[in-house]
PDB file of N, CA and C in Angstrom:
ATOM      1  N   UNK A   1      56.801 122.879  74.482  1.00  0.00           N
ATOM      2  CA  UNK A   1      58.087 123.396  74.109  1.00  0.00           C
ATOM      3  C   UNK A   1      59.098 122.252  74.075  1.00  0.00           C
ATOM      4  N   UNK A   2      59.942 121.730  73.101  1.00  0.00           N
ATOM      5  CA  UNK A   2      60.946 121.021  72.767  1.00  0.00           C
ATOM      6  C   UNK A   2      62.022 121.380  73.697  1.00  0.00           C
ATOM      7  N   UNK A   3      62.475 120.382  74.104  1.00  0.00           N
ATOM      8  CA  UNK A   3      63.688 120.370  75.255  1.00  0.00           C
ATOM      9  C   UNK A   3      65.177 120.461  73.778  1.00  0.00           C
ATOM     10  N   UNK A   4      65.507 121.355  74.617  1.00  0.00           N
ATOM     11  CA  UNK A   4      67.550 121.315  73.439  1.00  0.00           C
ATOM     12  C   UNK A   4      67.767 120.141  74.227  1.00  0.00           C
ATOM     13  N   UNK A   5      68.713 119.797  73.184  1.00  0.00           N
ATOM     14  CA  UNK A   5      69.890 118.547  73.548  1.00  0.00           C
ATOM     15  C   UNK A   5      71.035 118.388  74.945  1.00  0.00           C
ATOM     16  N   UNK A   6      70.914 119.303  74.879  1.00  0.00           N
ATOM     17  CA  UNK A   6      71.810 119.667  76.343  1.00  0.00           C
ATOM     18  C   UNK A   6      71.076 119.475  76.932  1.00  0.00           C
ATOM     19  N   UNK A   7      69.361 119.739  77.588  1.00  0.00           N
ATOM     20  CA  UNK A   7      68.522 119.112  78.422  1.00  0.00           C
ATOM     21  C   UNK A   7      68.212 117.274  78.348  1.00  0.00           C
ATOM     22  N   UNK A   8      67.983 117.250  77.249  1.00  0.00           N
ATOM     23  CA  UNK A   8      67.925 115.816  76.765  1.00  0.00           C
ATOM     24  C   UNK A   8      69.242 114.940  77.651  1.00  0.00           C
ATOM     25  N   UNK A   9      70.262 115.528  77.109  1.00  0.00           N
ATOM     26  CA  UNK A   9      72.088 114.819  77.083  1.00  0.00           C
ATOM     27  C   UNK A   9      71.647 114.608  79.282  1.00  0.00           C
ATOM     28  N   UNK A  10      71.424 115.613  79.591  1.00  0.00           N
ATOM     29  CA  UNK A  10      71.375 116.041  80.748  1.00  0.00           C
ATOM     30  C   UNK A  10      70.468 115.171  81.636  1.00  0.00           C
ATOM     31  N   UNK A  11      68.979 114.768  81.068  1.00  0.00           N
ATOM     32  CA  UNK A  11      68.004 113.671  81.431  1.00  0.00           C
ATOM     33  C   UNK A  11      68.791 112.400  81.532  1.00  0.00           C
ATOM     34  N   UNK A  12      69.332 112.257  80.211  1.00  0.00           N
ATOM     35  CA  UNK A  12      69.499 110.895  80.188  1.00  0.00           C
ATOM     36  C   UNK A  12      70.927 110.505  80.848  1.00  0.00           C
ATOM     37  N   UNK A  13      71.644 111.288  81.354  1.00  0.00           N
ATOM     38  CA  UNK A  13      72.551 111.293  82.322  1.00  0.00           C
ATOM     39  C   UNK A  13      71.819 110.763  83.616  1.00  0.00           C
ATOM     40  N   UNK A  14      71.402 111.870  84.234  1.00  0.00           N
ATOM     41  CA  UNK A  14      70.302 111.592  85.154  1.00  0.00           C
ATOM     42  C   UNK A  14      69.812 110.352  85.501  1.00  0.00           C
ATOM     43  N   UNK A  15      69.317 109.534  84.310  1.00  0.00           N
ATOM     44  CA  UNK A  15      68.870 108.263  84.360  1.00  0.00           C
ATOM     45  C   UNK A  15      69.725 106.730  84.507  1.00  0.00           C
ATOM     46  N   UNK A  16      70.789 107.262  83.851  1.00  0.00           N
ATOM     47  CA  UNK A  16      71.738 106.651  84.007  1.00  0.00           C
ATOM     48  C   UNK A  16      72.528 106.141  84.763  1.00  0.00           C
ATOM     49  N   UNK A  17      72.680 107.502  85.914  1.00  0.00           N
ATOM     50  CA  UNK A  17      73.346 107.965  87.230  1.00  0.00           C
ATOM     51  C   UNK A  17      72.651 106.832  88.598  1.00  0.00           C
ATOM     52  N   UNK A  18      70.869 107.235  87.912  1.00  0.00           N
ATOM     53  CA  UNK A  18      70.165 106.497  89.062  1.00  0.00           C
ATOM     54  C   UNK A  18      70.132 105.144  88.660  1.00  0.00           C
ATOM     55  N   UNK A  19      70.238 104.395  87.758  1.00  0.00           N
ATOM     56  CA  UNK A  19      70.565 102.733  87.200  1.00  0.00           C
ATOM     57  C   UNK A  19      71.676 102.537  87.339  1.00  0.00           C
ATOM     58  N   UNK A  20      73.014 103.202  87.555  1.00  0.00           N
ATOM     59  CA  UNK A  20      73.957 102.872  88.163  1.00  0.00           C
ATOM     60  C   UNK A  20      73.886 102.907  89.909  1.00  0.00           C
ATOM     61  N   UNK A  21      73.612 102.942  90.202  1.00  0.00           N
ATOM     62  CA  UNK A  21      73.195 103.543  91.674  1.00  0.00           C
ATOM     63  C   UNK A  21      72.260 102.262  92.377  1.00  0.00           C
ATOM     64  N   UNK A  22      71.086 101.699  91.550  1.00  0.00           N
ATOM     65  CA  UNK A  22      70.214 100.958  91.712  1.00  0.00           C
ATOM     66  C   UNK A  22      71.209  99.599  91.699  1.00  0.00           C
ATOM     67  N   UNK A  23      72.067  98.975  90.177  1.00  0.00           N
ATOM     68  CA  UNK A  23      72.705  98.046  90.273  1.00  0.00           C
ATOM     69  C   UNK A  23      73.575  98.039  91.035  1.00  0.00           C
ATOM     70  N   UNK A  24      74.647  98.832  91.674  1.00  0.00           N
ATOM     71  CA  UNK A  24      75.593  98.806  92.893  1.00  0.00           C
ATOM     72  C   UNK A  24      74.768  98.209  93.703  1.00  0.00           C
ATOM     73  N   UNK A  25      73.597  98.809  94.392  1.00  0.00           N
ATOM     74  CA  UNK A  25      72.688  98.767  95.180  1.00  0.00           C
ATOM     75  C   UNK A  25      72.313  96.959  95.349  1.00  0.00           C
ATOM     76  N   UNK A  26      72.214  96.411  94.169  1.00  0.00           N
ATOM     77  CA  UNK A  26      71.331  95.287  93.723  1.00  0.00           C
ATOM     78  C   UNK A  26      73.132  94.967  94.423  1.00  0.00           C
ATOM     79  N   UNK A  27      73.959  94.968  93.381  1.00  0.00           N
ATOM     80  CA  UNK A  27      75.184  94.084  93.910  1.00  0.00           C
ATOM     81  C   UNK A  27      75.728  93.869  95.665  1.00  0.00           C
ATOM     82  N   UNK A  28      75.275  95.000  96.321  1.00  0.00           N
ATOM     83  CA  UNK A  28      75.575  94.944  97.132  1.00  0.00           C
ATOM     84  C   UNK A  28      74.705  93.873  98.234  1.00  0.00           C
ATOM     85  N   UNK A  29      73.663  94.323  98.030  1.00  0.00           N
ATOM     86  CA  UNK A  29      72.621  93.563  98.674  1.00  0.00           C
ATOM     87  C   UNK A  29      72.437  91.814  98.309  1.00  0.00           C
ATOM     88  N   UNK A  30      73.186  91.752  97.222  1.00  0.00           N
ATOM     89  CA  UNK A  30      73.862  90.091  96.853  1.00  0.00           C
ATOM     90  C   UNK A  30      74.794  89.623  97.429  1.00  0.00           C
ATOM     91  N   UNK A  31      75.938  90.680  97.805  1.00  0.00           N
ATOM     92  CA  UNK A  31      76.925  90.143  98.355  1.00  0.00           C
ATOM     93  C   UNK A  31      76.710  89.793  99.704  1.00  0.00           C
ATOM     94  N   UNK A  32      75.605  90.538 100.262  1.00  0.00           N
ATOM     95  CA  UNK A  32      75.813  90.506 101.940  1.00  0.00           C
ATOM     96  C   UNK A  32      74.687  89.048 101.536  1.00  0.00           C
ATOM     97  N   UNK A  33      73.891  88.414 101.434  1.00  0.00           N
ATOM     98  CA  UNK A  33      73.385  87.400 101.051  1.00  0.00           C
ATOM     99  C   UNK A  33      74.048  86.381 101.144  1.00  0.00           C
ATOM    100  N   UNK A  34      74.991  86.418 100.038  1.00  0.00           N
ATOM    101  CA  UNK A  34      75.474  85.196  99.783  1.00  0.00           C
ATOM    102  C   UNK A  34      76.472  85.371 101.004  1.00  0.00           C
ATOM    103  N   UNK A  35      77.323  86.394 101.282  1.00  0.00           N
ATOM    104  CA  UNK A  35      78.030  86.236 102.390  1.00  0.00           C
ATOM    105  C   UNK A  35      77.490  85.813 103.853  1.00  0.00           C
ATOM    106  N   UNK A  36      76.731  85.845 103.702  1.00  0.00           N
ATOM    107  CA  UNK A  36      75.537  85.469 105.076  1.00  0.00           C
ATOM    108  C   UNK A  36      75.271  83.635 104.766  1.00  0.00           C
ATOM    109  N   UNK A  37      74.916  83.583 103.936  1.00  0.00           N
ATOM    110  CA  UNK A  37      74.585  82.056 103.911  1.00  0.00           C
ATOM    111  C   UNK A  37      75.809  81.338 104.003  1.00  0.00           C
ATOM    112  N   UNK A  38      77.094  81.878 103.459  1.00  0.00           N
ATOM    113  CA  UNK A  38      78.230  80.962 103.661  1.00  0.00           C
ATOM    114  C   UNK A  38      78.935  81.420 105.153  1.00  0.00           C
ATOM    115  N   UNK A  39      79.167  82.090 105.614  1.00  0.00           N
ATOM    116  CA  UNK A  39      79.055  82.115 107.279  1.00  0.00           C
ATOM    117  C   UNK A  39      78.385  81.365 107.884  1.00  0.00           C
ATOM    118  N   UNK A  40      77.179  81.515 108.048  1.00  0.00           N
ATOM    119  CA  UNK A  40      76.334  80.643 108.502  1.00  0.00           C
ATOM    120  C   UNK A  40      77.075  79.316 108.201  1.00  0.00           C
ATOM    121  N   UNK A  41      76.681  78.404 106.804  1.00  0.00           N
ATOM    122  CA  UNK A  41      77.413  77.171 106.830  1.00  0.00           C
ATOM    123  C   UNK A  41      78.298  77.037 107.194  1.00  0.00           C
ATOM    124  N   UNK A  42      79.223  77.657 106.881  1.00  0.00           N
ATOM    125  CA  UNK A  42      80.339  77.574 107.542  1.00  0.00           C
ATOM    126  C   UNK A  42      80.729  77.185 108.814  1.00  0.00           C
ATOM    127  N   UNK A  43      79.854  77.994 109.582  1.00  0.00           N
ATOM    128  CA  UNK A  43      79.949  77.669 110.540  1.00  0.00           C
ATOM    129  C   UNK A  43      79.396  76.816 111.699  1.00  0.00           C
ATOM    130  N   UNK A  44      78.577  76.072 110.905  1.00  0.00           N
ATOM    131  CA  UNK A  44      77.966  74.900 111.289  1.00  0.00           C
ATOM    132  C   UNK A  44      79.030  73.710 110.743  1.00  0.00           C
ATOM    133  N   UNK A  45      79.703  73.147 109.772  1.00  0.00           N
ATOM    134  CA  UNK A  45      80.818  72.347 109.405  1.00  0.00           C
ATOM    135  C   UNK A  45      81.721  72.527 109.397  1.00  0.00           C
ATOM    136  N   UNK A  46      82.589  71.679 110.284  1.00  0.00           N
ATOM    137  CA  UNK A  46      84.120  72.271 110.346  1.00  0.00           C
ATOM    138  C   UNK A  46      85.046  72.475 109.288  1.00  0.00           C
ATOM    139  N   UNK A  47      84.679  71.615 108.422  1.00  0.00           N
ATOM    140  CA  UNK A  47      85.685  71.727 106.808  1.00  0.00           C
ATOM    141  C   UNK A  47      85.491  72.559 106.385  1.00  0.00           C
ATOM    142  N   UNK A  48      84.027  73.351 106.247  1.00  0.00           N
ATOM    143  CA  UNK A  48      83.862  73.893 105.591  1.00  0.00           C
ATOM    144  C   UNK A  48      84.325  75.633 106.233  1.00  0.00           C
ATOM    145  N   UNK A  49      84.201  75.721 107.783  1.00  0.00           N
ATOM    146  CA  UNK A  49      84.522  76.908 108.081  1.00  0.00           C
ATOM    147  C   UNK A  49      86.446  76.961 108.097  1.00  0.00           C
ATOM    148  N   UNK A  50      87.021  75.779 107.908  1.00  0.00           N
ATOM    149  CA  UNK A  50      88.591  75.575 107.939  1.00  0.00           C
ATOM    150  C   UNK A  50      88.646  76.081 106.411  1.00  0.00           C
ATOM    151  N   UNK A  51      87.995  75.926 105.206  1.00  0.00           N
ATOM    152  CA  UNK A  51      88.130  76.141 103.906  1.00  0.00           C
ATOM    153  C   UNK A  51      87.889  77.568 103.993  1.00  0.00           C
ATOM    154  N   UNK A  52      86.445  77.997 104.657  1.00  0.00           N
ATOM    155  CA  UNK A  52      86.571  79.608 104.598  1.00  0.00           C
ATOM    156  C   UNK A  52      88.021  80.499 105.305  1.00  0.00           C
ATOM    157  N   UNK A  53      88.195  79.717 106.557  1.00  0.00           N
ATOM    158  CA  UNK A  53      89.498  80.383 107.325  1.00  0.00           C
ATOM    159  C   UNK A  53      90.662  80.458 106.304  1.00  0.00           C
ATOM    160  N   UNK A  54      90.833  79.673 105.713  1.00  0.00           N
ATOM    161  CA  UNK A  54      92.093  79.232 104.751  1.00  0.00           C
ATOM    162  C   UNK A  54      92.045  80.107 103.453  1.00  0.00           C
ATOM    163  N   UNK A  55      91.275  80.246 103.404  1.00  0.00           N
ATOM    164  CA  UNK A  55      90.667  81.342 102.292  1.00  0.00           C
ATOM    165  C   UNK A  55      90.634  83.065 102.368  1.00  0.00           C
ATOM    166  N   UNK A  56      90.082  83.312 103.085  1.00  0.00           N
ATOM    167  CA  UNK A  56      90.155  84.402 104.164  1.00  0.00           C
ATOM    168  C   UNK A  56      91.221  85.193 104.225  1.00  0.00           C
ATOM    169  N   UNK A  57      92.177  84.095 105.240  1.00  0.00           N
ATOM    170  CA  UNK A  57      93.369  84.274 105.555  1.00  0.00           C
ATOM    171  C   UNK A  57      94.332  84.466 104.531  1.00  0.00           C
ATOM    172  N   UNK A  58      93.875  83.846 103.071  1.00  0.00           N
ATOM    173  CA  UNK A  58      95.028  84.060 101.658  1.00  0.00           C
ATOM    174  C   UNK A  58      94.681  84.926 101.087  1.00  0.00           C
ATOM    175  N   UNK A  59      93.294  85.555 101.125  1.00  0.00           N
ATOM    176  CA  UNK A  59      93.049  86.672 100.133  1.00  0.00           C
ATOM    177  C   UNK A  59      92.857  88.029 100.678  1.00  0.00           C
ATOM    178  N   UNK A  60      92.573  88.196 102.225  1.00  0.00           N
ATOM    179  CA  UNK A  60      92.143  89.451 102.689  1.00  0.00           C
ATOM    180  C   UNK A  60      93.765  89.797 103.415  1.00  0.00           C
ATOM    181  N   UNK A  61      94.061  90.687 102.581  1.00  0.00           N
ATOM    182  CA  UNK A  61      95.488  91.272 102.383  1.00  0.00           C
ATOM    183  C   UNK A  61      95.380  92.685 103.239  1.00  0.00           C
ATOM    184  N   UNK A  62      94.155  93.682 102.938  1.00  0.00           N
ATOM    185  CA  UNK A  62      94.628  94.625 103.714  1.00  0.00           C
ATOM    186  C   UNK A  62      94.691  94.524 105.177  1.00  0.00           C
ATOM    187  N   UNK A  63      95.636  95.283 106.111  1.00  0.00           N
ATOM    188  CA  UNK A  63      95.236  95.549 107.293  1.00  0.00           C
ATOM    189  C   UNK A  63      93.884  96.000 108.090  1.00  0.00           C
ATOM    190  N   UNK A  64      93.180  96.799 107.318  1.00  0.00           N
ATOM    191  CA  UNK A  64      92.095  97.426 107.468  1.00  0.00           C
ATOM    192  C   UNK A  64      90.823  96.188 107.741  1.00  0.00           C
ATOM    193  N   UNK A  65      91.012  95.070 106.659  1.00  0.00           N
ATOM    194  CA  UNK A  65      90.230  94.247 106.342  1.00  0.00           C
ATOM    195  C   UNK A  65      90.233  93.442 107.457  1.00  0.00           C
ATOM    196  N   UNK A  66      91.103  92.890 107.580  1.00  0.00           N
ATOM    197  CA  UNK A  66      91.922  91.987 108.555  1.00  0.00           C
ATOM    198  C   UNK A  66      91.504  92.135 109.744  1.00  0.00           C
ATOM    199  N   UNK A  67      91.450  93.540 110.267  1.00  0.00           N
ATOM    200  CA  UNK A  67      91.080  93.944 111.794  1.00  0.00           C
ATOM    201  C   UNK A  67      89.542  93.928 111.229  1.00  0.00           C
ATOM    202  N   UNK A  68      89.064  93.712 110.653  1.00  0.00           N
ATOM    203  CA  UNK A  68      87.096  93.845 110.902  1.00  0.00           C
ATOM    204  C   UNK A  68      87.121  92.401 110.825  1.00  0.00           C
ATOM    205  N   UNK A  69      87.937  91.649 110.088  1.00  0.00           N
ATOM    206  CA  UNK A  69      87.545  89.717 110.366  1.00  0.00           C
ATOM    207  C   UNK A  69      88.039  89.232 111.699  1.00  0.00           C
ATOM    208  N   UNK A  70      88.662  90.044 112.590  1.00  0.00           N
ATOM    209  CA  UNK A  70      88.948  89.286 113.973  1.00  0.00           C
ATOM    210  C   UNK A  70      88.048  88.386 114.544  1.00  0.00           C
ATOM    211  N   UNK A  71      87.431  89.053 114.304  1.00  0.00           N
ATOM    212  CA  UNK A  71      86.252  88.473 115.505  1.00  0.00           C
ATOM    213  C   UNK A  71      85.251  86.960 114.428  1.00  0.00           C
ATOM    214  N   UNK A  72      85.151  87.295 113.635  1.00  0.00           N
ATOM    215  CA  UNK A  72      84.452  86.291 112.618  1.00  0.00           C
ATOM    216  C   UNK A  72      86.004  84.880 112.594  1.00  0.00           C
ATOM    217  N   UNK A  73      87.251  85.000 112.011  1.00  0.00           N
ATOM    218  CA  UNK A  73      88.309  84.367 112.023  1.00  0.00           C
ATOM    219  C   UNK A  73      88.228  83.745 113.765  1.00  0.00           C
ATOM    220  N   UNK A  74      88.012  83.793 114.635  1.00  0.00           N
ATOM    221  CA  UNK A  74      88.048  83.461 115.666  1.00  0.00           C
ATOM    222  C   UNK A  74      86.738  82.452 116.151  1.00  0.00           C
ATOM    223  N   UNK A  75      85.969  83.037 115.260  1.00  0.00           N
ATOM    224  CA  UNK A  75      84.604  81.981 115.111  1.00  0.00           C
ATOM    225  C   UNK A  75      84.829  81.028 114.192  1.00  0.00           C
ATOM    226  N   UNK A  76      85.293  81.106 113.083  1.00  0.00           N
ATOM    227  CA  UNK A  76      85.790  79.971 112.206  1.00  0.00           C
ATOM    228  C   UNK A  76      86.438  78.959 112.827  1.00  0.00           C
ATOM    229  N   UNK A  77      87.975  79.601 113.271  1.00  0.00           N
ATOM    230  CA  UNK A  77      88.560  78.544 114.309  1.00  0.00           C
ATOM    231  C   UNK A  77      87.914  77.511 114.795  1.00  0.00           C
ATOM    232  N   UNK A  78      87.500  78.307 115.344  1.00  0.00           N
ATOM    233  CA  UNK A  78      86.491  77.232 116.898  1.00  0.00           C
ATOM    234  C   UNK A  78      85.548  76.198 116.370  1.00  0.00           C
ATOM    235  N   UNK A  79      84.727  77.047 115.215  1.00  0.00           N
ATOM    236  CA  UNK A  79      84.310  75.847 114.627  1.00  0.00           C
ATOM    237  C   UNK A  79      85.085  74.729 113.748  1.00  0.00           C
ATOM    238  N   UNK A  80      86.217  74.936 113.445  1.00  0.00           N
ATOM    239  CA  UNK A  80      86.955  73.977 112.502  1.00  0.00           C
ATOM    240  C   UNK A  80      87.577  72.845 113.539  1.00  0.00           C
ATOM    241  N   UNK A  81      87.213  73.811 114.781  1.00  0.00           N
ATOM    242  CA  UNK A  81      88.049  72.754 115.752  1.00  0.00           C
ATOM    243  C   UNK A  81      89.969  72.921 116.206  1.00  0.00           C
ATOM    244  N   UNK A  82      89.955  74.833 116.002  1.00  0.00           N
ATOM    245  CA  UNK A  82      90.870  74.974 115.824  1.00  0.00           C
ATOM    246  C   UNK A  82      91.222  76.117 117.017  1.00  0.00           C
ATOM    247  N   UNK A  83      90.079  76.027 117.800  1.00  0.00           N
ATOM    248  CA  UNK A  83      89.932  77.787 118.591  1.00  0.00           C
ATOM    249  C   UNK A  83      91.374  77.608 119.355  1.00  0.00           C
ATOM    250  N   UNK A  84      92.385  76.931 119.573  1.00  0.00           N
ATOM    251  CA  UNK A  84      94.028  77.450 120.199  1.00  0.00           C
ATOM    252  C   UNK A  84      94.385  78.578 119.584  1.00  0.00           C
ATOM    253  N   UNK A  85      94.229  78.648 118.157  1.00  0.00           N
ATOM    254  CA  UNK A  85      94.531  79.270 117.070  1.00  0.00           C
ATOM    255  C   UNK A  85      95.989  79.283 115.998  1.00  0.00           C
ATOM    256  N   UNK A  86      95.942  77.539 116.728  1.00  0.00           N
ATOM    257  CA  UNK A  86      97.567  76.614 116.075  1.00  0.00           C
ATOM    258  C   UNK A  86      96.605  76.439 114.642  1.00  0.00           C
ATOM    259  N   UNK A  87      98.335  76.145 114.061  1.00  0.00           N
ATOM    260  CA  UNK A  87      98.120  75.934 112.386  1.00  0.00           C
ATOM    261  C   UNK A  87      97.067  76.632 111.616  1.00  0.00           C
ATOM    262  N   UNK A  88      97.595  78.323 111.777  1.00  0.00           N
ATOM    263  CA  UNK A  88      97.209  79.276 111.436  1.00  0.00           C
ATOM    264  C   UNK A  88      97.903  79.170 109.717  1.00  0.00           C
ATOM    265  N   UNK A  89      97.272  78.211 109.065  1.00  0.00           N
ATOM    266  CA  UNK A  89      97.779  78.880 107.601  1.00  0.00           C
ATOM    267  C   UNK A  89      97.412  80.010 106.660  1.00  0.00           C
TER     268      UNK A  89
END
């Protein structure tokens, strides 16, 4: 029996739904990656965790955000050689 178009329209929604779903999925699982490897470095070189702090600190605008980097921003510091937490730019 031949599927109507409205079943068809309806499949290929379906398919769509789950390949959108899969690439979020894929993106997400990139970001925590790459965000993992540059932490890490980071925090093994001080320039380089002073470049992430400096960075950080200029682009993560919300409040919300801000209070989940406490604790990471405080590890940067220390490694930049900065743990007082002077010349907070």
């Amino acid at each position: 029996m031949a599927r109507s178009i409205d079943q068809q329209i309806a499949t290929a929604q379906a398919k769509l739904a789950r390949l959108k779903e899969r690439q979020k999925a894929s993106e997400t699982r990139r970001k925590i990656i790459v965000g993992s490897v540059v932490i890490s470095n980071a925090l093994k070189e001080p320039e380089k965790a002073r470049a992430l702090a400096v960075l950080l600190r200029r682009v993560v605008t919300r409040e919300v955000d801000q209070k989940e980097l406490v604790g990471l921003m405080a590890e940067l510091d220390e490694a930049a050689g900065k743990a007082s937490g002077a010349d907070r730019s």
